[in-house]
PDB file of N, CA and C in Angstrom:
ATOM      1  N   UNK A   1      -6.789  18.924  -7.452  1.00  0.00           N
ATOM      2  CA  UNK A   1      -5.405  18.889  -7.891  1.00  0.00           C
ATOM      3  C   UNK A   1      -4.483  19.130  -6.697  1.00  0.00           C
ATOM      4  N   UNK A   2      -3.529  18.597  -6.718  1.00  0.00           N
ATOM      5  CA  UNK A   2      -1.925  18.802  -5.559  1.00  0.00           C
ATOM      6  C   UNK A   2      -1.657  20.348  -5.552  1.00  0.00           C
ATOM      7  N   UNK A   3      -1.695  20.538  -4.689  1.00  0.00           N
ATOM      8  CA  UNK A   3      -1.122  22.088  -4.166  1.00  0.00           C
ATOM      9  C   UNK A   3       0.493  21.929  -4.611  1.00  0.00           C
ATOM     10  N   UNK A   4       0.510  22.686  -5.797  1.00  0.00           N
ATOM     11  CA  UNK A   4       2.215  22.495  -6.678  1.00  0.00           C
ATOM     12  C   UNK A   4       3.663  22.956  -5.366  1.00  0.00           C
ATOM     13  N   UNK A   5       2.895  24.398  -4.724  1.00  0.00           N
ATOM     14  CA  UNK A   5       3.538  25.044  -3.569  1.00  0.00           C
ATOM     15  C   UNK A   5       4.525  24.264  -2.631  1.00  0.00           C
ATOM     16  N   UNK A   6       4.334  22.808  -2.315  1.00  0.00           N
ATOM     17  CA  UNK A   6       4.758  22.130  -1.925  1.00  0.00           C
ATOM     18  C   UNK A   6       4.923  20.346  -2.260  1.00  0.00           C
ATOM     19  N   UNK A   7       5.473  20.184  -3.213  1.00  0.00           N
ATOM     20  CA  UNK A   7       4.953  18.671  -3.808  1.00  0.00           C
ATOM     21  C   UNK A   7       5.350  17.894  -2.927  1.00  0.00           C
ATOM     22  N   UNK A   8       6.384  17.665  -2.080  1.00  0.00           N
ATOM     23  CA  UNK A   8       7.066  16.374  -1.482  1.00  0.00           C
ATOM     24  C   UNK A   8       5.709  16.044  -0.872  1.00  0.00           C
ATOM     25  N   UNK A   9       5.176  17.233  -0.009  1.00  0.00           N
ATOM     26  CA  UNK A   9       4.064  17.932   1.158  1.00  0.00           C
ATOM     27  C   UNK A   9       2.727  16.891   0.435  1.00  0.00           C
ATOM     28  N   UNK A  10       2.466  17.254  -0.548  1.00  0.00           N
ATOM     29  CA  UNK A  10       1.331  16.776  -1.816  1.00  0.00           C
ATOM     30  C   UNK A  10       1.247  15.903  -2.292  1.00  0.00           C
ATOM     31  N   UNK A  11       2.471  15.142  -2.319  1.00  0.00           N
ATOM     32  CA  UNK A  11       2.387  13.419  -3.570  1.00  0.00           C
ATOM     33  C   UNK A  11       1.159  12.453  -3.153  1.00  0.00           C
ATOM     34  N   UNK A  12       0.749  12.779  -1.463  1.00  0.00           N
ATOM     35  CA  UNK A  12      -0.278  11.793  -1.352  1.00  0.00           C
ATOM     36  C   UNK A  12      -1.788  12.572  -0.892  1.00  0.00           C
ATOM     37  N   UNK A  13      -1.838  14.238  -1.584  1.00  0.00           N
ATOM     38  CA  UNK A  13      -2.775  14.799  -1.500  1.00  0.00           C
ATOM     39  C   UNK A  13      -3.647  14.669  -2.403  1.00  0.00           C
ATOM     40  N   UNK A  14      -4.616  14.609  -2.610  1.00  0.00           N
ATOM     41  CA  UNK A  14      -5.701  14.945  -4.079  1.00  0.00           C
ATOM     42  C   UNK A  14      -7.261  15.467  -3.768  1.00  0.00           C
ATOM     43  N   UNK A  15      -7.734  15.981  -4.553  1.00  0.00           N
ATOM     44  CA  UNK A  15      -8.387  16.940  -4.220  1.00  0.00           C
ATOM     45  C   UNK A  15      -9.637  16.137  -5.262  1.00  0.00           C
ATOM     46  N   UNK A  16     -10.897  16.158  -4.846  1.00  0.00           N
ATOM     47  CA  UNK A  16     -11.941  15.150  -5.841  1.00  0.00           C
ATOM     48  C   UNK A  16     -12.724  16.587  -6.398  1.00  0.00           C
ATOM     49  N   UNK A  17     -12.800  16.433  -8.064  1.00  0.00           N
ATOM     50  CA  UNK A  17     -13.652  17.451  -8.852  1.00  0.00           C
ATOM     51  C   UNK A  17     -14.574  17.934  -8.320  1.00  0.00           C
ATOM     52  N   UNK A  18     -15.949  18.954  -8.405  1.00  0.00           N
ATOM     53  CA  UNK A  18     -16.870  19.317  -8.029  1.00  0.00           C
ATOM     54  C   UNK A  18     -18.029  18.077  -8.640  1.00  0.00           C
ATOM     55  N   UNK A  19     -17.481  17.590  -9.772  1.00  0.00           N
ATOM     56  CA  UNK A  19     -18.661  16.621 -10.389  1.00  0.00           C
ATOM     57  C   UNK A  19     -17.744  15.372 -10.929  1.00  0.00           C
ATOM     58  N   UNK A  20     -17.426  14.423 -10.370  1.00  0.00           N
ATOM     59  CA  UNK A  20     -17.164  12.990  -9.683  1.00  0.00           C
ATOM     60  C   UNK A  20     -17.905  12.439 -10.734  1.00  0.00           C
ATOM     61  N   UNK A  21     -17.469  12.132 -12.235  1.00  0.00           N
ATOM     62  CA  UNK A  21     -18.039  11.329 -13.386  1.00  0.00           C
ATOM     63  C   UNK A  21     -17.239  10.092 -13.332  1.00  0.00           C
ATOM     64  N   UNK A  22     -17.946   9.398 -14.470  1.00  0.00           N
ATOM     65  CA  UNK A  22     -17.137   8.606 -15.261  1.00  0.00           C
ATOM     66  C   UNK A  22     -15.894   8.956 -15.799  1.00  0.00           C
ATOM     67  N   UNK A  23     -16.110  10.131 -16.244  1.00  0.00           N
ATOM     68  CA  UNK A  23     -15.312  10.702 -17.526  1.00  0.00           C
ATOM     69  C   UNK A  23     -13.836  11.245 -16.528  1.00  0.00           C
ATOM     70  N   UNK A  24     -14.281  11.824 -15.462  1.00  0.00           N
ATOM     71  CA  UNK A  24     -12.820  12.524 -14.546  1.00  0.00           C
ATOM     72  C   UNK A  24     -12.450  11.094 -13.485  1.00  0.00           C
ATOM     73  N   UNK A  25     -12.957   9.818 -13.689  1.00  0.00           N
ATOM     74  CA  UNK A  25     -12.736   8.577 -12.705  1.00  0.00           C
ATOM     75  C   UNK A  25     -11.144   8.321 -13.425  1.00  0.00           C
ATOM     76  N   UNK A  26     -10.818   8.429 -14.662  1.00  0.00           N
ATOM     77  CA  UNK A  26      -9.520   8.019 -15.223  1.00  0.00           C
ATOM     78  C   UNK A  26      -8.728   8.759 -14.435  1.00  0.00           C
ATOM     79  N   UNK A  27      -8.595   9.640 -15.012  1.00  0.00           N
ATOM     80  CA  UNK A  27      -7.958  10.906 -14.208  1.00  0.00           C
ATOM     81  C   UNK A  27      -7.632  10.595 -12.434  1.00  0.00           C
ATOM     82  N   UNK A  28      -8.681  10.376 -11.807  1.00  0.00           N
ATOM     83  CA  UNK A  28      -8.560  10.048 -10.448  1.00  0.00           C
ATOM     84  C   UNK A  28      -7.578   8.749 -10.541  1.00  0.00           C
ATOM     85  N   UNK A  29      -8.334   8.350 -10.709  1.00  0.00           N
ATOM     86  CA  UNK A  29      -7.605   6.759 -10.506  1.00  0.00           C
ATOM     87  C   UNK A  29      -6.412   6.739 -10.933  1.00  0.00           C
ATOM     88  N   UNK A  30      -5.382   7.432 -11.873  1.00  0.00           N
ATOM     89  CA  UNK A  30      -4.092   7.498 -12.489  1.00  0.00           C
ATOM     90  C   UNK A  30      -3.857   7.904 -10.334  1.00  0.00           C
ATOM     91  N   UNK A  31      -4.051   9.617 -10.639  1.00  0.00           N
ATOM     92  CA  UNK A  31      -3.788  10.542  -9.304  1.00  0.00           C
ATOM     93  C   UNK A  31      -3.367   9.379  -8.195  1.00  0.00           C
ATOM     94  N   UNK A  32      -4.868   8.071  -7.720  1.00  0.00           N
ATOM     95  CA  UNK A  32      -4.717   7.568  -6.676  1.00  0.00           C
ATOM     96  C   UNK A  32      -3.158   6.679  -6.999  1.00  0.00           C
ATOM     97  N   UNK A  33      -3.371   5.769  -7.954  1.00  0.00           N
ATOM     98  CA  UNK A  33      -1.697   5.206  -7.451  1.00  0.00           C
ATOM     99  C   UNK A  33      -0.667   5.497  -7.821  1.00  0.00           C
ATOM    100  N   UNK A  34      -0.890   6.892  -8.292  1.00  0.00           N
ATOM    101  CA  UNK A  34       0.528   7.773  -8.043  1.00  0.00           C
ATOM    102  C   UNK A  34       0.667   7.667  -6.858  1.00  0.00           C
ATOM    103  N   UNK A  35      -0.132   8.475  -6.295  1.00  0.00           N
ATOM    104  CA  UNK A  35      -0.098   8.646  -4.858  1.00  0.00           C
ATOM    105  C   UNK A  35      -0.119   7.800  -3.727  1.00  0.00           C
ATOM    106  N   UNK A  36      -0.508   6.544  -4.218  1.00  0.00           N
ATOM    107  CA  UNK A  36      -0.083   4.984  -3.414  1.00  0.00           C
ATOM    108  C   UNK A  36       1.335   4.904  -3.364  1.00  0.00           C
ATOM    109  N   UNK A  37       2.227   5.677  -4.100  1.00  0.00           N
ATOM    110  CA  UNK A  37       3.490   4.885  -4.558  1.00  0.00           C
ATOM    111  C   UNK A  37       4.545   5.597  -3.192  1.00  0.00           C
ATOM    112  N   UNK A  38       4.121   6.481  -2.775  1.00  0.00           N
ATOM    113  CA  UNK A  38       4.469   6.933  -1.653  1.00  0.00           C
ATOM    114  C   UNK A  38       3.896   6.422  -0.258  1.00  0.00           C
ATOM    115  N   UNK A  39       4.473   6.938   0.918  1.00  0.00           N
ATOM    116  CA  UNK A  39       4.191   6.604   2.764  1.00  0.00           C
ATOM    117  C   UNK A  39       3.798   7.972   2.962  1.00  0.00           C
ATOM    118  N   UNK A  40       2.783   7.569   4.560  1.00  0.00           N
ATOM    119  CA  UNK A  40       2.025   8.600   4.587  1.00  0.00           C
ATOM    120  C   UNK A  40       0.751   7.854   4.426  1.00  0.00           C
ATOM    121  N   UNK A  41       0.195   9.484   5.058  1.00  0.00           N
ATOM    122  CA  UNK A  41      -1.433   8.980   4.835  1.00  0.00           C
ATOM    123  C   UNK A  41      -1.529   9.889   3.594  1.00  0.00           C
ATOM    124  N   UNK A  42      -2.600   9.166   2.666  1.00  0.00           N
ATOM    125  CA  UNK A  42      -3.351   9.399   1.487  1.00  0.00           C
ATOM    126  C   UNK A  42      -4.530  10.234   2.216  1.00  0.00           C
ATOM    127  N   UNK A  43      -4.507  11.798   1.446  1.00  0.00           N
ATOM    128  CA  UNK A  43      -5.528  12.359   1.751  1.00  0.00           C
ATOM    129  C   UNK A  43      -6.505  12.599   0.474  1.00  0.00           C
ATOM    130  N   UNK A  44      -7.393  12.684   0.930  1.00  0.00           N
ATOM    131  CA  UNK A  44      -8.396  13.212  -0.048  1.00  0.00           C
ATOM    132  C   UNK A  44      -9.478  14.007   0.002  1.00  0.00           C
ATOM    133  N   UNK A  45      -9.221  15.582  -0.384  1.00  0.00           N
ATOM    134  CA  UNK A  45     -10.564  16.510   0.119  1.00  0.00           C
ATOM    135  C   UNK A  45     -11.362  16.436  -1.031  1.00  0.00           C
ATOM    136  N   UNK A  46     -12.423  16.279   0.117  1.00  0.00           N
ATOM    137  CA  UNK A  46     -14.264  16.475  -0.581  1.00  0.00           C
ATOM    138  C   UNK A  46     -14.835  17.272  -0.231  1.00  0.00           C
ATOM    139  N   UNK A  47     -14.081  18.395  -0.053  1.00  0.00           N
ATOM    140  CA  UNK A  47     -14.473  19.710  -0.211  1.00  0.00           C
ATOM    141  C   UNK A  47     -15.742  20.428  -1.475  1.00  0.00           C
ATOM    142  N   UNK A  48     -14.850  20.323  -2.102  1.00  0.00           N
ATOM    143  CA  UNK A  48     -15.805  20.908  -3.503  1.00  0.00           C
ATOM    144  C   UNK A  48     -16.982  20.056  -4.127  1.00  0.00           C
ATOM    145  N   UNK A  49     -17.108  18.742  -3.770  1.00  0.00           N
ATOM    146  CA  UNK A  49     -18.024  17.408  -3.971  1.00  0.00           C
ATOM    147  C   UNK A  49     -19.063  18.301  -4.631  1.00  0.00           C
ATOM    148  N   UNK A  50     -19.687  19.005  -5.260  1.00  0.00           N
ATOM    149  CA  UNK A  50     -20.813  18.590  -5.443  1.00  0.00           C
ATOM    150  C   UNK A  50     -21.936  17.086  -5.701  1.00  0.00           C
ATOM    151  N   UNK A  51     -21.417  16.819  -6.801  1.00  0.00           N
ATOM    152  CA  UNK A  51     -22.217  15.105  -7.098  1.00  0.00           C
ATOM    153  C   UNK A  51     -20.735  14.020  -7.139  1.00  0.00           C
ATOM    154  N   UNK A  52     -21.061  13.353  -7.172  1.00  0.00           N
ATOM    155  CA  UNK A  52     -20.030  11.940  -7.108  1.00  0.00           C
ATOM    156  C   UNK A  52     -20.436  10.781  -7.575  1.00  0.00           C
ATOM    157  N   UNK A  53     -20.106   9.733  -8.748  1.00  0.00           N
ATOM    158  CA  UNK A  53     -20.528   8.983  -9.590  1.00  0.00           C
ATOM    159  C   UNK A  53     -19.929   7.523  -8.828  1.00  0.00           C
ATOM    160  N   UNK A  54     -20.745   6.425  -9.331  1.00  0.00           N
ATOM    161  CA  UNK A  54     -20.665   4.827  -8.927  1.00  0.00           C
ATOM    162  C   UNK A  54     -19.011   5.148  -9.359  1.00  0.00           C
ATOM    163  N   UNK A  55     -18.585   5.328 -10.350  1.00  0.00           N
ATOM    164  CA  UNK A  55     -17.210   5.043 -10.938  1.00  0.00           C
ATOM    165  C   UNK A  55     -16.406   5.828  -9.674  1.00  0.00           C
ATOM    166  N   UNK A  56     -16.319   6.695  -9.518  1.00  0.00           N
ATOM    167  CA  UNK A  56     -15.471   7.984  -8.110  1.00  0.00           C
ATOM    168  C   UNK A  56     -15.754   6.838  -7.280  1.00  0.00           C
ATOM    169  N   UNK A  57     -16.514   6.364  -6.809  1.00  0.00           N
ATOM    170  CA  UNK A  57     -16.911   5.819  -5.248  1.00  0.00           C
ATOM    171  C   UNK A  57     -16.318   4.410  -5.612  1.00  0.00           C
ATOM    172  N   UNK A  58     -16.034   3.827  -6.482  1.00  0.00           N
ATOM    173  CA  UNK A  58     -15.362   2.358  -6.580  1.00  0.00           C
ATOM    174  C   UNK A  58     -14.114   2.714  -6.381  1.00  0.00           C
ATOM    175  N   UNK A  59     -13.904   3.844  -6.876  1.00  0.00           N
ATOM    176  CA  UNK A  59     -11.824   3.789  -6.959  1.00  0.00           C
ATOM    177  C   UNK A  59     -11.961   4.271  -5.490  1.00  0.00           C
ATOM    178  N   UNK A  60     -12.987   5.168  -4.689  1.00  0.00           N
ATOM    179  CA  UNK A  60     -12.468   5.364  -3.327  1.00  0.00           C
ATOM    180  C   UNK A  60     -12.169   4.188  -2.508  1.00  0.00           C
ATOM    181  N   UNK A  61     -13.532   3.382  -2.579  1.00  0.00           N
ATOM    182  CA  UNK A  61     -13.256   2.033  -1.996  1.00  0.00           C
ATOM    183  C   UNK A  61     -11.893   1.204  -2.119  1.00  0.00           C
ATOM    184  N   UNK A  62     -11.597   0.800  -3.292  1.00  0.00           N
ATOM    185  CA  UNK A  62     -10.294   0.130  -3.844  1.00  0.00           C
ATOM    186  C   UNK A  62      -9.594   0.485  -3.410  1.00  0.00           C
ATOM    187  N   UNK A  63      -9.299   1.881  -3.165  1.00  0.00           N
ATOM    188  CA  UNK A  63      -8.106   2.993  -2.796  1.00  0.00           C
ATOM    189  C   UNK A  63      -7.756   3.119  -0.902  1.00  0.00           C
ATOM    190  N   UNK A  64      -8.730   2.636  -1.034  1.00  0.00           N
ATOM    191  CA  UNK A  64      -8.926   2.482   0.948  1.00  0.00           C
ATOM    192  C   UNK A  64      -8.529   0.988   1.267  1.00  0.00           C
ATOM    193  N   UNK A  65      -9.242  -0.065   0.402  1.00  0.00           N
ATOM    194  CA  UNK A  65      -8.770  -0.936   0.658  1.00  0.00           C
ATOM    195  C   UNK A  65      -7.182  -1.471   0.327  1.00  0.00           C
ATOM    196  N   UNK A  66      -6.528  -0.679  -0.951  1.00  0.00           N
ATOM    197  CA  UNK A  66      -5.210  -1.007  -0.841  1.00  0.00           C
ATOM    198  C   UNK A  66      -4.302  -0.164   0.125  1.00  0.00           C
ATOM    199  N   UNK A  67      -4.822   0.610   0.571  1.00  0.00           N
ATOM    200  CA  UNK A  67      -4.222   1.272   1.898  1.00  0.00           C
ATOM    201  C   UNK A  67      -4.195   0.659   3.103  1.00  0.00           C
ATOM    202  N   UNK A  68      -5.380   0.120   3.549  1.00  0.00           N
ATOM    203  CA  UNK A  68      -5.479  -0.780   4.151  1.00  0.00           C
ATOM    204  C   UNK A  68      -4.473  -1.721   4.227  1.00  0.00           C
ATOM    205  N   UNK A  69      -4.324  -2.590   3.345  1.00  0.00           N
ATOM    206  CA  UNK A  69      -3.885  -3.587   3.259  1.00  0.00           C
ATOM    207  C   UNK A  69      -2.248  -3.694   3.362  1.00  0.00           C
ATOM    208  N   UNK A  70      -1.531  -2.253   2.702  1.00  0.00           N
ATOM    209  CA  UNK A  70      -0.256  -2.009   3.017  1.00  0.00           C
ATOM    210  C   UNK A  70      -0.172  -0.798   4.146  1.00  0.00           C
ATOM    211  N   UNK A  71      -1.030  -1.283   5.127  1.00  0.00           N
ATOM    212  CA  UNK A  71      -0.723  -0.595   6.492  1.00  0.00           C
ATOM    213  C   UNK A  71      -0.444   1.125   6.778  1.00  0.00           C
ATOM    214  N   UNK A  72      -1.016   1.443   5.280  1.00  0.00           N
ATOM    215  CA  UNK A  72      -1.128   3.155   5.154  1.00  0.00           C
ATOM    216  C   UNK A  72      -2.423   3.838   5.345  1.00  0.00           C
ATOM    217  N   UNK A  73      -2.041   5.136   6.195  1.00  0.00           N
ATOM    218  CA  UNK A  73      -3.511   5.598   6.282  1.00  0.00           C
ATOM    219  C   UNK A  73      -4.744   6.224   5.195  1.00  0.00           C
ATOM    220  N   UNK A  74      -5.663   6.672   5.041  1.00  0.00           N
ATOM    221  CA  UNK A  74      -6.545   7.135   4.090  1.00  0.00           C
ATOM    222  C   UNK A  74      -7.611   7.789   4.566  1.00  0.00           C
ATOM    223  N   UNK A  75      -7.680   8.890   4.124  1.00  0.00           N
ATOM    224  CA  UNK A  75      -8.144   9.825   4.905  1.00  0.00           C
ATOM    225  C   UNK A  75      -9.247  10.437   3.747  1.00  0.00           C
ATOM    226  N   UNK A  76     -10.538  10.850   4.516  1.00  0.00           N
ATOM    227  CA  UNK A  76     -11.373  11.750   3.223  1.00  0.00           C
ATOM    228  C   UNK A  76     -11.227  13.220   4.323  1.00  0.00           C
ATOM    229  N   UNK A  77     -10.696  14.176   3.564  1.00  0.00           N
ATOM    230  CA  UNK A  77     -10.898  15.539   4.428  1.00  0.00           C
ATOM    231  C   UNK A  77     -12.005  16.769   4.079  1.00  0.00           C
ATOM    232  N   UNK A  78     -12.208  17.179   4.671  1.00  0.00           N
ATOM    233  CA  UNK A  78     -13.653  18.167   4.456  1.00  0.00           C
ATOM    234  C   UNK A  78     -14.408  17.431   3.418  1.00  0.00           C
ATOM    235  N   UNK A  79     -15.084  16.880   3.756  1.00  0.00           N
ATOM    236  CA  UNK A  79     -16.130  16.185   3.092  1.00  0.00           C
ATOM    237  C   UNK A  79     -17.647  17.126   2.893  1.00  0.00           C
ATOM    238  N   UNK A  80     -17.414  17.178   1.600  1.00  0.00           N
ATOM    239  CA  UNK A  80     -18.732  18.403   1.888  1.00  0.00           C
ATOM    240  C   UNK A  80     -20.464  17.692   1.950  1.00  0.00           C
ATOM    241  N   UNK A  81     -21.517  18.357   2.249  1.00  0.00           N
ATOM    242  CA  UNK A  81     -22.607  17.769   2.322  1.00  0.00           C
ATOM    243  C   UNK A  81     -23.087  17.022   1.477  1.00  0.00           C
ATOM    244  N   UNK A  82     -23.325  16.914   0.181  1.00  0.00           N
ATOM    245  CA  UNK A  82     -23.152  16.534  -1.192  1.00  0.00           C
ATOM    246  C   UNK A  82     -22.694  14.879  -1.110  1.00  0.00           C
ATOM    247  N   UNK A  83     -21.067  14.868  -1.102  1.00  0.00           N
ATOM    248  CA  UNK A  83     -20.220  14.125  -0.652  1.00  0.00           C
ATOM    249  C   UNK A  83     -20.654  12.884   0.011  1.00  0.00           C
ATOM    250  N   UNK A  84     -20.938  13.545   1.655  1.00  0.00           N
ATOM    251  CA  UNK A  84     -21.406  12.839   2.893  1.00  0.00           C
ATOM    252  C   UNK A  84     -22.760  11.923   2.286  1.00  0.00           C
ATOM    253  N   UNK A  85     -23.880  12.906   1.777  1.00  0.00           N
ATOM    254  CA  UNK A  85     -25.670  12.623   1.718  1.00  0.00           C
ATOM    255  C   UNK A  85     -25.123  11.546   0.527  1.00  0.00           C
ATOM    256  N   UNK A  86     -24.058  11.270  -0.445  1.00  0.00           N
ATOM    257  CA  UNK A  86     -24.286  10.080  -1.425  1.00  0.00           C
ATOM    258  C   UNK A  86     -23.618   8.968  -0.895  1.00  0.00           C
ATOM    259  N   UNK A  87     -22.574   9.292   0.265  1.00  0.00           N
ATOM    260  CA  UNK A  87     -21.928   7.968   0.304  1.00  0.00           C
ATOM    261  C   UNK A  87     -22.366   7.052   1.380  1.00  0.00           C
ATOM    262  N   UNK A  88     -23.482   8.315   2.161  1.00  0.00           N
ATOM    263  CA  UNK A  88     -24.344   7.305   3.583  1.00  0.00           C
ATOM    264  C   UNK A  88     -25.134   6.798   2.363  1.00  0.00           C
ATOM    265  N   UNK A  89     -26.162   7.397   1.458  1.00  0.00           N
ATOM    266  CA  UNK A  89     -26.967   6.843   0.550  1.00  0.00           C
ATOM    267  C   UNK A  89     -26.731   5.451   0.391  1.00  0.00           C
ATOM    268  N   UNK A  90     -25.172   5.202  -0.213  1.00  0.00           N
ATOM    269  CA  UNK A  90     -24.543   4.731  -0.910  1.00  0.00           C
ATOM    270  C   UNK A  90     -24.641   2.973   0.641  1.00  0.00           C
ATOM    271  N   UNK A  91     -24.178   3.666   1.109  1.00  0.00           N
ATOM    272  CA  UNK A  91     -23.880   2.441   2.686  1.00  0.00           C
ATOM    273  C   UNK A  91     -22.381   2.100   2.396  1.00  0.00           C
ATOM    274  N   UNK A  92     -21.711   3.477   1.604  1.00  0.00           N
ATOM    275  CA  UNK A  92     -20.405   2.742   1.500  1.00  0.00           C
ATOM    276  C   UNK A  92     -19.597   3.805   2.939  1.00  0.00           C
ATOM    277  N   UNK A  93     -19.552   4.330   3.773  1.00  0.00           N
ATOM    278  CA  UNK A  93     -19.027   5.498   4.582  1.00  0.00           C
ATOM    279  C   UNK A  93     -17.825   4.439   5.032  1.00  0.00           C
ATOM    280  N   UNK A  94     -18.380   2.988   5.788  1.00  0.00           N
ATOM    281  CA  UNK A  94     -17.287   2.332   6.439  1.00  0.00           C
ATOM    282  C   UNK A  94     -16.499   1.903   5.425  1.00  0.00           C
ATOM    283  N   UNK A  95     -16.752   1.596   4.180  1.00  0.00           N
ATOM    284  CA  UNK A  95     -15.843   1.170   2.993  1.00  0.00           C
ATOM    285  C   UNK A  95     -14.319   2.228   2.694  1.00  0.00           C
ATOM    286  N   UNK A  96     -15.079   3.417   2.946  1.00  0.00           N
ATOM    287  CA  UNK A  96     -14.474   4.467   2.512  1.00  0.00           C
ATOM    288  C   UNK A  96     -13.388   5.181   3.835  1.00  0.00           C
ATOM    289  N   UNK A  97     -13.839   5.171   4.865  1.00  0.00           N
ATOM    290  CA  UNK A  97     -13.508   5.237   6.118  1.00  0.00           C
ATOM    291  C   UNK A  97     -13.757   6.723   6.310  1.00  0.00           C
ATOM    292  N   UNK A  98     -15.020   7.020   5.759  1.00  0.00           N
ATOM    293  CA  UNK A  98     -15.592   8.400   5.968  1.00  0.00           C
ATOM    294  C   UNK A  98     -16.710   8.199   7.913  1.00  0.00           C
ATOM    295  N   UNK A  99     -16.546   9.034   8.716  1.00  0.00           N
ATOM    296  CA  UNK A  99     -16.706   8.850   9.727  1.00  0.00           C
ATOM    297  C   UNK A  99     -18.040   9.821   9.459  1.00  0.00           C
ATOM    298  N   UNK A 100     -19.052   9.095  10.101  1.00  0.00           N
ATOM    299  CA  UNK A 100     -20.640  10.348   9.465  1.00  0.00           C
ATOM    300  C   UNK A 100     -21.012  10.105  11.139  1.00  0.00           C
ATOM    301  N   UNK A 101     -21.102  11.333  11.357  1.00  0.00           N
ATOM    302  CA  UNK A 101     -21.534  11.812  12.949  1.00  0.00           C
ATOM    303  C   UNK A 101     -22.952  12.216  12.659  1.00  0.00           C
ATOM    304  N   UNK A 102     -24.159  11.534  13.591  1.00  0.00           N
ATOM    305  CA  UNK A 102     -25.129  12.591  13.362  1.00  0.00           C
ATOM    306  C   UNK A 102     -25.674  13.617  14.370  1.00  0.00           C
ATOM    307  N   UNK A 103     -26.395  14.423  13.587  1.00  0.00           N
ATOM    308  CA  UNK A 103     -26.610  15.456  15.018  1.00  0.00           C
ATOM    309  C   UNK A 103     -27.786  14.772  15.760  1.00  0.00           C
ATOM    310  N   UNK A 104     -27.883  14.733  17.013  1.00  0.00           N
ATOM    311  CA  UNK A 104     -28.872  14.202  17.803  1.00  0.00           C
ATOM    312  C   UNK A 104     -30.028  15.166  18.101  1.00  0.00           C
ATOM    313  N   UNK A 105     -29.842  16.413  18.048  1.00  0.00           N
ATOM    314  CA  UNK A 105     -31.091  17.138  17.831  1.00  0.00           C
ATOM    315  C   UNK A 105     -32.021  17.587  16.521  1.00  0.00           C
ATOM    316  N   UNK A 106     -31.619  16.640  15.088  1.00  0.00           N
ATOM    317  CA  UNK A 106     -32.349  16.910  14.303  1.00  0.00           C
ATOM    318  C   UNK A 106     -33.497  15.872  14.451  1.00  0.00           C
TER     319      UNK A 106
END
């Protein structure tokens, strides 16, 4: 959810559930083009990620790509492990414009 503390600050913040269903994808997806309707980069922490569903990961994609396309940035912030391990799974990271560094000494 938008940190209320500051909304102007927030209109293009959102924060993804701990469990990324079907059922909370409505919900998101309203959030994302609210938050399209503004400039700025679109953030989005994946902080709390525990699991994340096909439905969450289509609206991220979509949501990157209409950012894309109207020359706005999109950002995933603290991406937690969870998060990261489904969307390399996934082969969507460049879709999403999640940047996955690996460690070279594992």
């Amino acid at each position: 959810m938008p940190n209320l503390s500051d909304p102007v600050a927030d209109d293009r913040s959102l924060t993804l559930p701990p469990h990324g269903t079907t059922v909370t994808a409505e919900d998101l997806r309203v959030r994302l083009v609210l938050a399209s309707d503004f400039d700025g980069a679109m953030e989005v922490d994946a902080g709390a990620v525990e699991s994340v569903g096909q439905a969450v990961l289509q609206l991220l994609v979509a949501a990157k790509a209409e950012a894309d396309a109207q020359g706005q940035s999109f950002v995933i912030r603290n991406p937690s492990p969870a998060f990261v391990d489904r969307v390399t799974a996934c082969g969507l990271a460049p879709a999403i414009g999640l940047s996955v560094e690996k460690d070279l000494l594992s």
